[in-house]
PDB file of N, CA and C in Angstrom:
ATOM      1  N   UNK A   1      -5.722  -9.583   0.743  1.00  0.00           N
ATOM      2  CA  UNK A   1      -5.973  -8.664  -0.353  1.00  0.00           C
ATOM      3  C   UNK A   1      -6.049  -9.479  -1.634  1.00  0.00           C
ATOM      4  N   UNK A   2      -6.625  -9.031  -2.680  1.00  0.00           N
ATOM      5  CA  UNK A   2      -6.810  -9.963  -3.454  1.00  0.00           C
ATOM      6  C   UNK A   2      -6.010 -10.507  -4.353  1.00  0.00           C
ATOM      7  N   UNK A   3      -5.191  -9.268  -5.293  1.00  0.00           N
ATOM      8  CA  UNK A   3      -3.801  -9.924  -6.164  1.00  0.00           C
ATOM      9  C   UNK A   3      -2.879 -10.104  -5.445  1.00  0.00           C
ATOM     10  N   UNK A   4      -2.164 -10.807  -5.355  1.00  0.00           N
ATOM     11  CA  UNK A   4      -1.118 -11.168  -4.430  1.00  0.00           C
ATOM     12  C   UNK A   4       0.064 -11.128  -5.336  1.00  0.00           C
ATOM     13  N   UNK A   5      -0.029 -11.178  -6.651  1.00  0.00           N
ATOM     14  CA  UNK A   5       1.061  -9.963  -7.972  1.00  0.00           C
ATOM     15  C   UNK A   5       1.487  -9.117  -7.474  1.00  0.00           C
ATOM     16  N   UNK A   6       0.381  -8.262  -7.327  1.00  0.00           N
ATOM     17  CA  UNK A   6       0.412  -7.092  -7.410  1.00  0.00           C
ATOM     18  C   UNK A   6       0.797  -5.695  -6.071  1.00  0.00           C
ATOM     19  N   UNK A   7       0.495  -6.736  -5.164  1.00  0.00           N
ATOM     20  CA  UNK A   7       0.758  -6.545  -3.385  1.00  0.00           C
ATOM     21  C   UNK A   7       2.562  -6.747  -3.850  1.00  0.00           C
ATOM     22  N   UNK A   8       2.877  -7.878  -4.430  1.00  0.00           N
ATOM     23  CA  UNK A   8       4.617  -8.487  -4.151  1.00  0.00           C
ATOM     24  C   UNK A   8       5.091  -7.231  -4.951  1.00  0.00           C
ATOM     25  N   UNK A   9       4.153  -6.907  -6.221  1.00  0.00           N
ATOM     26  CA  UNK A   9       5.472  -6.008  -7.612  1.00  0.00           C
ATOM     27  C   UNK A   9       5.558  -4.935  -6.778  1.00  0.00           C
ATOM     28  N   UNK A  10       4.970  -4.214  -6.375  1.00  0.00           N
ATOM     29  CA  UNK A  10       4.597  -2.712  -5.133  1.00  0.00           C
ATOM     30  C   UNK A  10       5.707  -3.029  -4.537  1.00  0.00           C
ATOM     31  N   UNK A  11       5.678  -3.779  -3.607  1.00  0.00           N
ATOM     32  CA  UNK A  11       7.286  -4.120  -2.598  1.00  0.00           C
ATOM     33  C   UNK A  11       8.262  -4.191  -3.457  1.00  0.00           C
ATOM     34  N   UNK A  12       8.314  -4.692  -4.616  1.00  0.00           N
ATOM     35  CA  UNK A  12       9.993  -5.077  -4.907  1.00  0.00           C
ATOM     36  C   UNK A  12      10.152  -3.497  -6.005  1.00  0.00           C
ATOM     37  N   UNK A  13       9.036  -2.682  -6.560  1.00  0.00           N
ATOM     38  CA  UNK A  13       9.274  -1.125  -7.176  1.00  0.00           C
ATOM     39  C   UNK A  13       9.727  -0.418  -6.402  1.00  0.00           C
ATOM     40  N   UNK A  14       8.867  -0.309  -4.641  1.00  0.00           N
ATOM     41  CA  UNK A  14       9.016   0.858  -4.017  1.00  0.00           C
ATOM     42  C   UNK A  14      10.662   0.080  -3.197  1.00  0.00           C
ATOM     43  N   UNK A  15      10.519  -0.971  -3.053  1.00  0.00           N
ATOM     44  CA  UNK A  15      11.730  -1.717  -2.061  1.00  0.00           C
ATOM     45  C   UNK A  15      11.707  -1.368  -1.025  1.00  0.00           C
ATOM     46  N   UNK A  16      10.719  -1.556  -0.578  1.00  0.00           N
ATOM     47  CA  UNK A  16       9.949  -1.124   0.931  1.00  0.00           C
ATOM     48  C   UNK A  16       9.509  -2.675   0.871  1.00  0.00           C
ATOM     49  N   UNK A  17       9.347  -2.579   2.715  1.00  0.00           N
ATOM     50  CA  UNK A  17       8.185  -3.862   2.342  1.00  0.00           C
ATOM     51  C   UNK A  17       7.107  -3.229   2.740  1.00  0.00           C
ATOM     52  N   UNK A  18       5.977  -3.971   2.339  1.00  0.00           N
ATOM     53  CA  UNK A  18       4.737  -3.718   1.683  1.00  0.00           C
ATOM     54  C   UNK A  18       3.443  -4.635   2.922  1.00  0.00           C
ATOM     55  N   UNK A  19       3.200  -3.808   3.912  1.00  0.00           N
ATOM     56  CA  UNK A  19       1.917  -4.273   4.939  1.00  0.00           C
ATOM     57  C   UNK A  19       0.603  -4.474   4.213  1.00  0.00           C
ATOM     58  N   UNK A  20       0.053  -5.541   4.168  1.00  0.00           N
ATOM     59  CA  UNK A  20      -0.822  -5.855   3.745  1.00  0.00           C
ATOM     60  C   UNK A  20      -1.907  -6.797   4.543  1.00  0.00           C
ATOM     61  N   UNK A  21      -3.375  -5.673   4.693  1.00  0.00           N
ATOM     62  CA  UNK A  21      -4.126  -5.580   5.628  1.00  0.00           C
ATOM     63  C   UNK A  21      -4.875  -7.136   5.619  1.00  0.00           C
ATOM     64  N   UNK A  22      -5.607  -7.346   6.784  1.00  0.00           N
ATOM     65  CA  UNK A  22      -6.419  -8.497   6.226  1.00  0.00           C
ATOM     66  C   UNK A  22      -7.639  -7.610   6.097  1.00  0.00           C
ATOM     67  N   UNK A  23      -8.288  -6.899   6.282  1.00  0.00           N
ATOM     68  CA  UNK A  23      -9.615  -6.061   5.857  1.00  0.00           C
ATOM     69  C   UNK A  23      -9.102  -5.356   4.271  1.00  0.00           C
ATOM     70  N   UNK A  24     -10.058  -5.503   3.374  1.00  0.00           N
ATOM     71  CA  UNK A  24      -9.855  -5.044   2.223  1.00  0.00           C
ATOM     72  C   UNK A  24     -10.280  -3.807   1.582  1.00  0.00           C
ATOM     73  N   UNK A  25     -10.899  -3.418   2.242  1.00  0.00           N
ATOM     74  CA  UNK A  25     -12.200  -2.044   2.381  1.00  0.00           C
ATOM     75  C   UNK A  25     -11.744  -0.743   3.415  1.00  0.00           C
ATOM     76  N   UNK A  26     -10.289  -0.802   2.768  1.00  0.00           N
ATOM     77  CA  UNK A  26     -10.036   0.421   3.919  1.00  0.00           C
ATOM     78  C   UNK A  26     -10.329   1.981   4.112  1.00  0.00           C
ATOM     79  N   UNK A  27     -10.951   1.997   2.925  1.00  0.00           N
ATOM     80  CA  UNK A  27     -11.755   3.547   2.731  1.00  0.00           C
ATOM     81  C   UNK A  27     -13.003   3.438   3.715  1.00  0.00           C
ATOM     82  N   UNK A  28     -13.890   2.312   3.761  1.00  0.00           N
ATOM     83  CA  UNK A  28     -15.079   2.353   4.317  1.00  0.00           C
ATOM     84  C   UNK A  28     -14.224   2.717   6.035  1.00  0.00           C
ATOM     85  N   UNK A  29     -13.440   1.796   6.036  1.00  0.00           N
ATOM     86  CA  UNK A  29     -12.907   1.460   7.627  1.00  0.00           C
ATOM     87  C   UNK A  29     -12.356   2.673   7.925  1.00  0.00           C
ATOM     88  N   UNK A  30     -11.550   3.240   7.662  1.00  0.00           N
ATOM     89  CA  UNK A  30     -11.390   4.709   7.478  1.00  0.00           C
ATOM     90  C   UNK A  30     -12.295   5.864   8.008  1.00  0.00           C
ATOM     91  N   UNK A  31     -13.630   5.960   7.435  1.00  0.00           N
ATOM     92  CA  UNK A  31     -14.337   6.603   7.954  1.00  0.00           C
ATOM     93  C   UNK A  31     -15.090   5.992   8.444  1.00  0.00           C
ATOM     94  N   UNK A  32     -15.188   4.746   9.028  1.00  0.00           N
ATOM     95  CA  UNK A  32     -15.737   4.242  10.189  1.00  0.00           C
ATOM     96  C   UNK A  32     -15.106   4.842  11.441  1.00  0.00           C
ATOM     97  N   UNK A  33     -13.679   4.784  11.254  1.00  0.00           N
ATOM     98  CA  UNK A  33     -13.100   5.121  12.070  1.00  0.00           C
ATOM     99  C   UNK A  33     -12.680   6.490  12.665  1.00  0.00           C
ATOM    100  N   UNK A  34     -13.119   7.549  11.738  1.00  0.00           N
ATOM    101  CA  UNK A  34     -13.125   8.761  12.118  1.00  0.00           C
ATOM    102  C   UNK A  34     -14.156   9.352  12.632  1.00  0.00           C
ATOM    103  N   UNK A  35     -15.567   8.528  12.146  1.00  0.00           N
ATOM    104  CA  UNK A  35     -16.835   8.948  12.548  1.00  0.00           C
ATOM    105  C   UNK A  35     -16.428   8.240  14.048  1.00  0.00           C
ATOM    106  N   UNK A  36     -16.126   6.806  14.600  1.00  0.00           N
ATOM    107  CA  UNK A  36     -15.880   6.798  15.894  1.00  0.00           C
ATOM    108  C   UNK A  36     -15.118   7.603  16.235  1.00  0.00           C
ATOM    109  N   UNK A  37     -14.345   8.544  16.341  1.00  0.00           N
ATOM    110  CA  UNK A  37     -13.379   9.213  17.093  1.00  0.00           C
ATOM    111  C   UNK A  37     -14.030  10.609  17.230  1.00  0.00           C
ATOM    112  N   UNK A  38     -14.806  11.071  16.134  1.00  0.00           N
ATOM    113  CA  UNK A  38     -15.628  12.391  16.508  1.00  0.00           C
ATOM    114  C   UNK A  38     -16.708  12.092  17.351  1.00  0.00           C
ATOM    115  N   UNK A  39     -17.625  10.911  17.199  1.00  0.00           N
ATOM    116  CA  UNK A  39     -18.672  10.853  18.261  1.00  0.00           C
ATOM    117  C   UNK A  39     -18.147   9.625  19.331  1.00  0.00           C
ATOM    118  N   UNK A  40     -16.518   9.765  19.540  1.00  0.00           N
ATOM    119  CA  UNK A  40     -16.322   9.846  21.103  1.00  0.00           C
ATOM    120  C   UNK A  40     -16.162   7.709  21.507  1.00  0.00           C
ATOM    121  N   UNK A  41     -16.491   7.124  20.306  1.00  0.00           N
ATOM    122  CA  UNK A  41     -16.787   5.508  20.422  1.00  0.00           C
ATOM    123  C   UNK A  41     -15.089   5.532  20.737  1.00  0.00           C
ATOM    124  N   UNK A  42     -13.681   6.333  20.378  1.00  0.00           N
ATOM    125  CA  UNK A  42     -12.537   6.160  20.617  1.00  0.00           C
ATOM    126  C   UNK A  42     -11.641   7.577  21.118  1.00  0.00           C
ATOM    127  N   UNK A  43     -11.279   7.343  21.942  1.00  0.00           N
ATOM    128  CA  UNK A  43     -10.649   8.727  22.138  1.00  0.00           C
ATOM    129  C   UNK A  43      -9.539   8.733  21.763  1.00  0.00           C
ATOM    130  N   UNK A  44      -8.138   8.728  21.159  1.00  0.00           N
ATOM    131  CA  UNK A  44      -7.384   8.826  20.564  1.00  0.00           C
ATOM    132  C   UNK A  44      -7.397   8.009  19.209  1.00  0.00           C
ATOM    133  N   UNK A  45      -6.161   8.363  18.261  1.00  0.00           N
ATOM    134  CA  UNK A  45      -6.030   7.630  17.249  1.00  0.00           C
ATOM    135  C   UNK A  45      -5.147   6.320  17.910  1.00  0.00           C
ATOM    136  N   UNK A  46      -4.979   6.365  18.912  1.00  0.00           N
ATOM    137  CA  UNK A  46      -3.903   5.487  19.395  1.00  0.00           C
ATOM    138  C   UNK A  46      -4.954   4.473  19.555  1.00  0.00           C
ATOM    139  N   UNK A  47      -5.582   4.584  20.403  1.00  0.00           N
ATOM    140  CA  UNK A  47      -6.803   3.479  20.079  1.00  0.00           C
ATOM    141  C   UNK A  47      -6.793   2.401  18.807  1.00  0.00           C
ATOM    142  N   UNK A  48      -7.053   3.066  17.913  1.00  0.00           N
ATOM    143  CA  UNK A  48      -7.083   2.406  16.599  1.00  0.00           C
ATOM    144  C   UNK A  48      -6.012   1.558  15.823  1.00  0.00           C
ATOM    145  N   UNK A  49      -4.544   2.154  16.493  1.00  0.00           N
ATOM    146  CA  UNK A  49      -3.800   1.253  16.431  1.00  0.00           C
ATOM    147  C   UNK A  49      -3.909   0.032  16.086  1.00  0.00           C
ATOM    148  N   UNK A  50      -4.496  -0.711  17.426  1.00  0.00           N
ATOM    149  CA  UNK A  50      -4.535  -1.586  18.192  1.00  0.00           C
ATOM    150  C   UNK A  50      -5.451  -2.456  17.323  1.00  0.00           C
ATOM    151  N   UNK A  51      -6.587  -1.924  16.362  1.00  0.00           N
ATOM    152  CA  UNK A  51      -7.472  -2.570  15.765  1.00  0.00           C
ATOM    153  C   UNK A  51      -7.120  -2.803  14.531  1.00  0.00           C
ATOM    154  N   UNK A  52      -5.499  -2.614  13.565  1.00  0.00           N
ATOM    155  CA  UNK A  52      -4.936  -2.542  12.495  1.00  0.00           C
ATOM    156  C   UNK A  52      -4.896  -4.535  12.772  1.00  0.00           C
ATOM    157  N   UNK A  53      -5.084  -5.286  11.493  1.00  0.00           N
ATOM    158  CA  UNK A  53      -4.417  -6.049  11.613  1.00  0.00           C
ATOM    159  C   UNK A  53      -4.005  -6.671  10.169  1.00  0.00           C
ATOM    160  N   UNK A  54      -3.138  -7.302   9.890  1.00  0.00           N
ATOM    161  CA  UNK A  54      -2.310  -7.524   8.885  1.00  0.00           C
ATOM    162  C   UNK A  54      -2.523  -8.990   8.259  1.00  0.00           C
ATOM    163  N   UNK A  55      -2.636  -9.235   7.226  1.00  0.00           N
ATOM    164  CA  UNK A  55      -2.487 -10.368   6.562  1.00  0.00           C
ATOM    165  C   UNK A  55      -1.287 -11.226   6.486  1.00  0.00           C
ATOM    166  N   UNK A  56      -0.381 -10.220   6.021  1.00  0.00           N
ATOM    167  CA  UNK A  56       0.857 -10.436   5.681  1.00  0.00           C
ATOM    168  C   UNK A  56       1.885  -9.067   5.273  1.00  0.00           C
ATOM    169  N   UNK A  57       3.268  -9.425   4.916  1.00  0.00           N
ATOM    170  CA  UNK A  57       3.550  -8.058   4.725  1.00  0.00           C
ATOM    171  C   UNK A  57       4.758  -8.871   3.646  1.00  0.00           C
ATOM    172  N   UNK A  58       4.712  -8.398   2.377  1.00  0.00           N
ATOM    173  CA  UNK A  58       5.397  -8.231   1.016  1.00  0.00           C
ATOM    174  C   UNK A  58       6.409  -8.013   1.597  1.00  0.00           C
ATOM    175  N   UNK A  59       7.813  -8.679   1.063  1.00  0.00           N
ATOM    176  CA  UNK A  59       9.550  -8.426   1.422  1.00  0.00           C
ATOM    177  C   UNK A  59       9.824  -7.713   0.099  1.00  0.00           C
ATOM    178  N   UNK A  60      10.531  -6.937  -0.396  1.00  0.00           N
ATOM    179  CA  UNK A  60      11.149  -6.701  -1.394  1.00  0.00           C
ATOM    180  C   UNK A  60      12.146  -7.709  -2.332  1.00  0.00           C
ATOM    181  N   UNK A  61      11.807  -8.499  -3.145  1.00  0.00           N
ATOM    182  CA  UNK A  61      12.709  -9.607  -3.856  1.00  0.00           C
ATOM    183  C   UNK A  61      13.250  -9.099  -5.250  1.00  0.00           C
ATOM    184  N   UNK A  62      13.304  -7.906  -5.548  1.00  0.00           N
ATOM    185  CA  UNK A  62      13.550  -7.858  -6.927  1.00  0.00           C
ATOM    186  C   UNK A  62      14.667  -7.581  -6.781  1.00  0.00           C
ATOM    187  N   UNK A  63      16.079  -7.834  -7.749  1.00  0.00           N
ATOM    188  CA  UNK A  63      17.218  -7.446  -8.048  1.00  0.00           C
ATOM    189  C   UNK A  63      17.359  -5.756  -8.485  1.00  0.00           C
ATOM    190  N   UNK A  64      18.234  -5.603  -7.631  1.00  0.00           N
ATOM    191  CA  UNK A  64      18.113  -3.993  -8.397  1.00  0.00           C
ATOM    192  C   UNK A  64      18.263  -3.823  -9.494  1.00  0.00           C
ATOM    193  N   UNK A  65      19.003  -4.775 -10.254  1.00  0.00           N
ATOM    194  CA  UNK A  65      19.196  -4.264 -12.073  1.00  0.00           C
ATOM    195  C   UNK A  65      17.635  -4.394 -12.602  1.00  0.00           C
ATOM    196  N   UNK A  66      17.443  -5.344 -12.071  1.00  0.00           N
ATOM    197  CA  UNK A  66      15.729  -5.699 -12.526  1.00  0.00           C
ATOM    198  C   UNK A  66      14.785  -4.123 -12.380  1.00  0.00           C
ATOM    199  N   UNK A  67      14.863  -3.699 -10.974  1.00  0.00           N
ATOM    200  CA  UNK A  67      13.635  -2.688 -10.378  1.00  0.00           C
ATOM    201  C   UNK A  67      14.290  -1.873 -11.412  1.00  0.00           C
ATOM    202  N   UNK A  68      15.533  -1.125 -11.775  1.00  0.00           N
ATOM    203  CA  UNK A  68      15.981   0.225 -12.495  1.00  0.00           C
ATOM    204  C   UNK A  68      15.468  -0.186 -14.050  1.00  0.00           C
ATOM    205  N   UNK A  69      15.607  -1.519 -14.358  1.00  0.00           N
ATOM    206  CA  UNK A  69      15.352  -1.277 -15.925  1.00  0.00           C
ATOM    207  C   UNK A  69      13.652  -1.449 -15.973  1.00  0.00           C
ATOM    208  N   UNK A  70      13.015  -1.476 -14.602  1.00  0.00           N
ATOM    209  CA  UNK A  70      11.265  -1.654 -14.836  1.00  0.00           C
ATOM    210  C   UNK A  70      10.882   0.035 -14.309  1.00  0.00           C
ATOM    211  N   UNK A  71      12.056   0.621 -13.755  1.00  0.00           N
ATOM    212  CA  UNK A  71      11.362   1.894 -13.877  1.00  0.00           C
ATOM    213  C   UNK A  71      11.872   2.307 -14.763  1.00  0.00           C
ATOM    214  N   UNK A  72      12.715   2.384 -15.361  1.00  0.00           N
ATOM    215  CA  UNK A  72      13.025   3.308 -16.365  1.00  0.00           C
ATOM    216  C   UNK A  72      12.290   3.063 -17.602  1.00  0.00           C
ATOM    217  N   UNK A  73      11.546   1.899 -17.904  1.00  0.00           N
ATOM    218  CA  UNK A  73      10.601   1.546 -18.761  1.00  0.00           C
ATOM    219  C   UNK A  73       9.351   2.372 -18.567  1.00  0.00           C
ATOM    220  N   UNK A  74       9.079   2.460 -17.260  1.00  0.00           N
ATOM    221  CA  UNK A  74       8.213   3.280 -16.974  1.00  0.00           C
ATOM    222  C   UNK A  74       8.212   4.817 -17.049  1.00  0.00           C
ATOM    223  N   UNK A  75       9.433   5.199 -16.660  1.00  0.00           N
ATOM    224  CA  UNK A  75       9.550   6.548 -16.726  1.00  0.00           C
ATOM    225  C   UNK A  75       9.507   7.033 -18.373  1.00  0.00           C
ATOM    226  N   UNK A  76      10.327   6.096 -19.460  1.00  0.00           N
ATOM    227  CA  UNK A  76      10.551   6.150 -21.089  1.00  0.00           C
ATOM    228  C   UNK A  76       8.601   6.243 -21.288  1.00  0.00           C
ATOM    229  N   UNK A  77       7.839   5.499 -20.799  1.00  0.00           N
ATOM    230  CA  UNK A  77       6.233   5.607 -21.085  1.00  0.00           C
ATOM    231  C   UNK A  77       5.769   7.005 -21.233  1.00  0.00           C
ATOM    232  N   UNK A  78       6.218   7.313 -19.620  1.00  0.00           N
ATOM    233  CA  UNK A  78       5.396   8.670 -18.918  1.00  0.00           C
ATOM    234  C   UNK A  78       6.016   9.425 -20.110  1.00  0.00           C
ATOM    235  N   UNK A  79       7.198  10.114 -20.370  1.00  0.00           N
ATOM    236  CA  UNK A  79       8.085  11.108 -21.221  1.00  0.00           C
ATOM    237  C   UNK A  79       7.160  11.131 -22.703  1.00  0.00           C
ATOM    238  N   UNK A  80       7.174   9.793 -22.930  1.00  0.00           N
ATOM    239  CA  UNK A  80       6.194   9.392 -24.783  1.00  0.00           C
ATOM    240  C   UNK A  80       4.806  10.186 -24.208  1.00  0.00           C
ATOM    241  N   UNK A  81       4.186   9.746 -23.030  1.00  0.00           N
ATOM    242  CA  UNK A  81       2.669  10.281 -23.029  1.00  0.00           C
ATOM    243  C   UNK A  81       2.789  12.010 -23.113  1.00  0.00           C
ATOM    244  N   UNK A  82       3.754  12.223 -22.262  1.00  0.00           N
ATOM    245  CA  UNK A  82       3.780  13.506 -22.411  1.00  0.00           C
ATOM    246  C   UNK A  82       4.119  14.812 -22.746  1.00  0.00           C
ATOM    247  N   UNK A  83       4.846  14.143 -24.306  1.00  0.00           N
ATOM    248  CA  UNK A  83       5.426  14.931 -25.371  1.00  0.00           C
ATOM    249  C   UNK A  83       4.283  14.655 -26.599  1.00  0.00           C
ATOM    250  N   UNK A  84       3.805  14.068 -26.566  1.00  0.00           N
ATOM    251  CA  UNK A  84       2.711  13.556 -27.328  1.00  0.00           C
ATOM    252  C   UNK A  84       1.617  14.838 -27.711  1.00  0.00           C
TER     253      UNK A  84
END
């Protein structure tokens, strides 16, 4: 995927880790993949599974004092936009 910032900040906000595909175009692949399953190229979604594959997958590294004072920066934003 292309920022590799931005793949890591996602993991350490949500503190999940963070799967990150090696195909980058997953909207197209998406309905590639549904158009195969209606005209029958796959018969389950289980199928498709199998065709997921991963680049890498983001660990969560941020300190929690860190993630609470970067959301709450964020949340202080949202509140300003929307008293405004």
């Amino acid at each position: 995927m292309g920022n590799n910032f931005l793949m890591q900040f996602q993991a350490d906000i949500l503190d999940l880790p963070l799967l990150v595909p090696k195909q980058s175009e997953l909207t197209s692949l998406g309905v590639a993949f549904l158009a195969g399953l209606q005209s029958g190229v796959w018969r389950s979604s289980d199928e498709l599974r199998g065709l997921q594959h991963r680049e890498r997958t983001c660990v969560p590294a941020m300190e929690p004092a860190a993630r609470a004072e970067i959301v709450a920066g964020w949340q202080k934003a949202l509140r300003q936009t929307l008293t405004t």
